[in-house]
Protein backbone atom coordinates (compact mmCIF):
# COMPACT_ATOMS: atom_id res chain seq x y z
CA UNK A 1 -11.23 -4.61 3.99
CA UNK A 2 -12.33 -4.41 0.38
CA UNK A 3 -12.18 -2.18 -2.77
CA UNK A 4 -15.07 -0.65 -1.55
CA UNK A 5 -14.11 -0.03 2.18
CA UNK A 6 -10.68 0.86 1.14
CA UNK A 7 -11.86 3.80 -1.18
CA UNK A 8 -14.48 5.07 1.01
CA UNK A 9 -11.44 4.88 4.07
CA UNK A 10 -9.79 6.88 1.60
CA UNK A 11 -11.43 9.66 1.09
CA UNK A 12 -12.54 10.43 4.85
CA UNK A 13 -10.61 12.88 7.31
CA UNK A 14 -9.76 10.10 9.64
CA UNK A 15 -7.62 8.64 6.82
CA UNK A 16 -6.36 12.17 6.39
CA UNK A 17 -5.65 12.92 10.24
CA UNK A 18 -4.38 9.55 10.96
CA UNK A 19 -2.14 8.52 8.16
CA UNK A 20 0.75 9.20 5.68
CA UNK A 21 -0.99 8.52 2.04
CA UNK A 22 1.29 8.58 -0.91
CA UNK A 23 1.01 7.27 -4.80
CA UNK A 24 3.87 5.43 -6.75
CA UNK A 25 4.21 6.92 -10.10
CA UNK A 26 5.30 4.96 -13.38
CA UNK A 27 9.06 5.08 -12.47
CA UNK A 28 8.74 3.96 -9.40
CA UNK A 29 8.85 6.85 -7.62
CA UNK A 30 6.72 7.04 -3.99
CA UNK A 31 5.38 11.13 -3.14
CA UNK A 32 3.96 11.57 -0.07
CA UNK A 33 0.52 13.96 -0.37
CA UNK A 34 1.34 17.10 1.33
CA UNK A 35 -1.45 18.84 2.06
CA UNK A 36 -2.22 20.25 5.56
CA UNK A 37 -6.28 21.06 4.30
CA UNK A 38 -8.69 18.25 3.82
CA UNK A 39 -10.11 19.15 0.96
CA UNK A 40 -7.11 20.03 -1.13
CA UNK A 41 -6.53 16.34 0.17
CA UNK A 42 -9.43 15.23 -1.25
CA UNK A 43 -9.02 16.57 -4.22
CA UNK A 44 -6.15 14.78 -5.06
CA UNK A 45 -7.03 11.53 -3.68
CA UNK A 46 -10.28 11.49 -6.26
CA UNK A 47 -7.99 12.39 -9.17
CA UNK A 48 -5.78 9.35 -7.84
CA UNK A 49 -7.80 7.45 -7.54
CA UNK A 50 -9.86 8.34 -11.58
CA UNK A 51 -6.30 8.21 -12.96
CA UNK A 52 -6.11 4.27 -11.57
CA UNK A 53 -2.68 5.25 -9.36
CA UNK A 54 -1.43 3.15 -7.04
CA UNK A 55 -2.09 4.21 -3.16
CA UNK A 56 -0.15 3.28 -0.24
CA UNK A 57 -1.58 4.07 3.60
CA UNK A 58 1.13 4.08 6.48
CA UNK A 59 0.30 3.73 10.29
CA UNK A 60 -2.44 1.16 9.06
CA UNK A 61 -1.44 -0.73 12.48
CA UNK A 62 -3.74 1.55 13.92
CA UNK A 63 -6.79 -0.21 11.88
CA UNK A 64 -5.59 -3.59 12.54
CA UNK A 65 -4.69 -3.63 16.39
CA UNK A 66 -0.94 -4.75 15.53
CA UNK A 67 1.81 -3.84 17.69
CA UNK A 68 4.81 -5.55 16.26
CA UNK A 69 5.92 -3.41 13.75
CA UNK A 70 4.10 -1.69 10.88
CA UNK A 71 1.56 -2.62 8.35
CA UNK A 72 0.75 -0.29 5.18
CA UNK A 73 -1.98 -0.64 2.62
CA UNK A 74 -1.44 -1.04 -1.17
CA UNK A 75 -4.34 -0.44 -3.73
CA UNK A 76 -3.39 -0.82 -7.18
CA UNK A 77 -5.45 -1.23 -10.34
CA UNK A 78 -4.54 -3.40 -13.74
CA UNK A 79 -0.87 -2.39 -14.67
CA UNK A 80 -0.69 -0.13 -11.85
CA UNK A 81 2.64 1.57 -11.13
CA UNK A 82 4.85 -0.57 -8.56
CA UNK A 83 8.08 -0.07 -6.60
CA UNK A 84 11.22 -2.21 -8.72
CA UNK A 85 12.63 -5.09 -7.14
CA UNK A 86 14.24 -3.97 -4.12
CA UNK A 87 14.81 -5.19 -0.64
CA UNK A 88 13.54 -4.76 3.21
CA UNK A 89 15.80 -4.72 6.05
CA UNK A 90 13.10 -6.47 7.93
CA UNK A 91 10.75 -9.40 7.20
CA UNK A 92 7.76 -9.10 5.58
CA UNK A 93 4.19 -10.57 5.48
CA UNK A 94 2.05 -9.70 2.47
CA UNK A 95 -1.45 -10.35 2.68
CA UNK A 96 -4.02 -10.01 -0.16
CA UNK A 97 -7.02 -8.27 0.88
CA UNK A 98 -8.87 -8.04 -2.54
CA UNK A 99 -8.24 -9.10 -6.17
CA UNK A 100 -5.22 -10.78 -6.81
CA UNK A 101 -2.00 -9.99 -6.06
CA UNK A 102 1.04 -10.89 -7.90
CA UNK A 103 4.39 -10.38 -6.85
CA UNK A 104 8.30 -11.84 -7.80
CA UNK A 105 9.99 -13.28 -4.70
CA UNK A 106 13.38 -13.87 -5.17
CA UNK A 107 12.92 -14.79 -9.12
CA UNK A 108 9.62 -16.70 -8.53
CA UNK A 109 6.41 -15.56 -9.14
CA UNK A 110 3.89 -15.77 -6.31
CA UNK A 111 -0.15 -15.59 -6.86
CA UNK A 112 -2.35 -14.28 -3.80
CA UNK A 113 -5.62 -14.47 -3.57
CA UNK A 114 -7.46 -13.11 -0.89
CA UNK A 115 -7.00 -14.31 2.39
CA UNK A 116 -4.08 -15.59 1.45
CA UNK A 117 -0.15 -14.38 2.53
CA UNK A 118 3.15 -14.39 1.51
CA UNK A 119 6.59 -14.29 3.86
CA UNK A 120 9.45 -12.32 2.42
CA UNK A 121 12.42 -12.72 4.63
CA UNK A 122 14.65 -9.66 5.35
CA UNK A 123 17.20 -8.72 2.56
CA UNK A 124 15.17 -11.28 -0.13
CA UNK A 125 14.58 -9.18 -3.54
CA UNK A 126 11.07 -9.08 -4.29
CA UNK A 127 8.59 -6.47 -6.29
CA UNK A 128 4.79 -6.41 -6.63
CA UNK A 129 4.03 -6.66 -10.39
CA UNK A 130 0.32 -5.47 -10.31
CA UNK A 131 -0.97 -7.07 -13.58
CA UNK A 132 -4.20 -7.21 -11.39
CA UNK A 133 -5.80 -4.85 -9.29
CA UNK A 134 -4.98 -5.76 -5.83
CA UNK A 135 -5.66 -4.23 -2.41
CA UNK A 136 -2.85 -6.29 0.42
CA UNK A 137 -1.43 -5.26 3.53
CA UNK A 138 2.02 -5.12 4.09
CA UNK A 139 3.59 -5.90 7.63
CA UNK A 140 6.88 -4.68 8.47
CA UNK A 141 7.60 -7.01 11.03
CA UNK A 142 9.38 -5.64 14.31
CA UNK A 143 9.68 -2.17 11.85
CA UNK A 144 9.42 0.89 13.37
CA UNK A 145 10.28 3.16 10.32
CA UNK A 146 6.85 5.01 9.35
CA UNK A 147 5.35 4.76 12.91
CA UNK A 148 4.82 8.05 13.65
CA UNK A 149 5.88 9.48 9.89
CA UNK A 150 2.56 11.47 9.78
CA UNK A 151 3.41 14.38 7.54
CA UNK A 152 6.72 15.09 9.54
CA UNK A 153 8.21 16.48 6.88
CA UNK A 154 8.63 17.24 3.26
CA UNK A 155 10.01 13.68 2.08
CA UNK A 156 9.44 12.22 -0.89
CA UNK A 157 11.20 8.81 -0.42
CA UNK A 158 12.74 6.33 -3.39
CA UNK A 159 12.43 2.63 -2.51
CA UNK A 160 15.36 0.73 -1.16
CA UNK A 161 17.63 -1.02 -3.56
């Protein structure tokens, strides 16, 4: 998947159907779009996607044919808004789809390009620092938390610290 396919997927009603979709705003702060009519949905997503937001897609496994936990999709341009350093209480594998992705892994900075991945072991502090825009897949390995998430209720979540 690239830019391109990633904000085409975006804007369709199988993303919609299929998927939680939320943005990260400049304090860090994930909120989950809410909408139960497509093109109130759509609306948004275009004026997230104009205002250069960062995007994350849950129950991505589904696109990817992966059944050992859960993957979720990141877009982010330049200086885009990012989660702070946090943990996961499960490993992770980030993989750069597009652009390059930069993250801090336990104080050391870490430059993907695409195709290439990253392993973040559970409970190692890490946090994407999107000085480039970036499109990467995150896999929750064994992780069964946002599985079947979609739109289950009103949450707007705060990362893990």
């Amino acid at each position: 998947m690239l830019f391109e396919n990633f904000e085409n997927f975006i804007l369709t009603e199988e993303c919609f159907n299929n998927h939680d979709v939320s943005h990260i705003d400049n304090d860090g702060n994930q909120h989950y779009l809410k909408h139960s009519e497509y093109i109130a949905y759509l609306g948004e997503i275009t004026v997230l996607l104009a205002n250069r937001a960062t995007i994350k897609v849950e129950q991505a496994e589904k696109l990817f044919d992966y059944n050992n936990g859960t993957i979720h999709i990141f877009y982010n341009d330049i200086d885009g808004p990012s989660f702070e350093e946090h943990t996961d209480p499960v490993d992770v594998l980030i993989e750069c789809l597009d652009g390059t992705k930069i993250m801090e892994v336990d104080g050391t900075t870490v430059i993907l390009q695409p195709n290439q991945s990253v392993l973040i072991p559970a409970g190692t502090k890490h946090r994407a620092l999107n000085n480039k825009k970036a499109l990467m897949i995150s896999y929750g390995i064994h992780d069964t938390e946002t599985l079947n998430g979609l739109r289950e209720d009103d949450r707007d979540l705060q990362p893990r610290l």
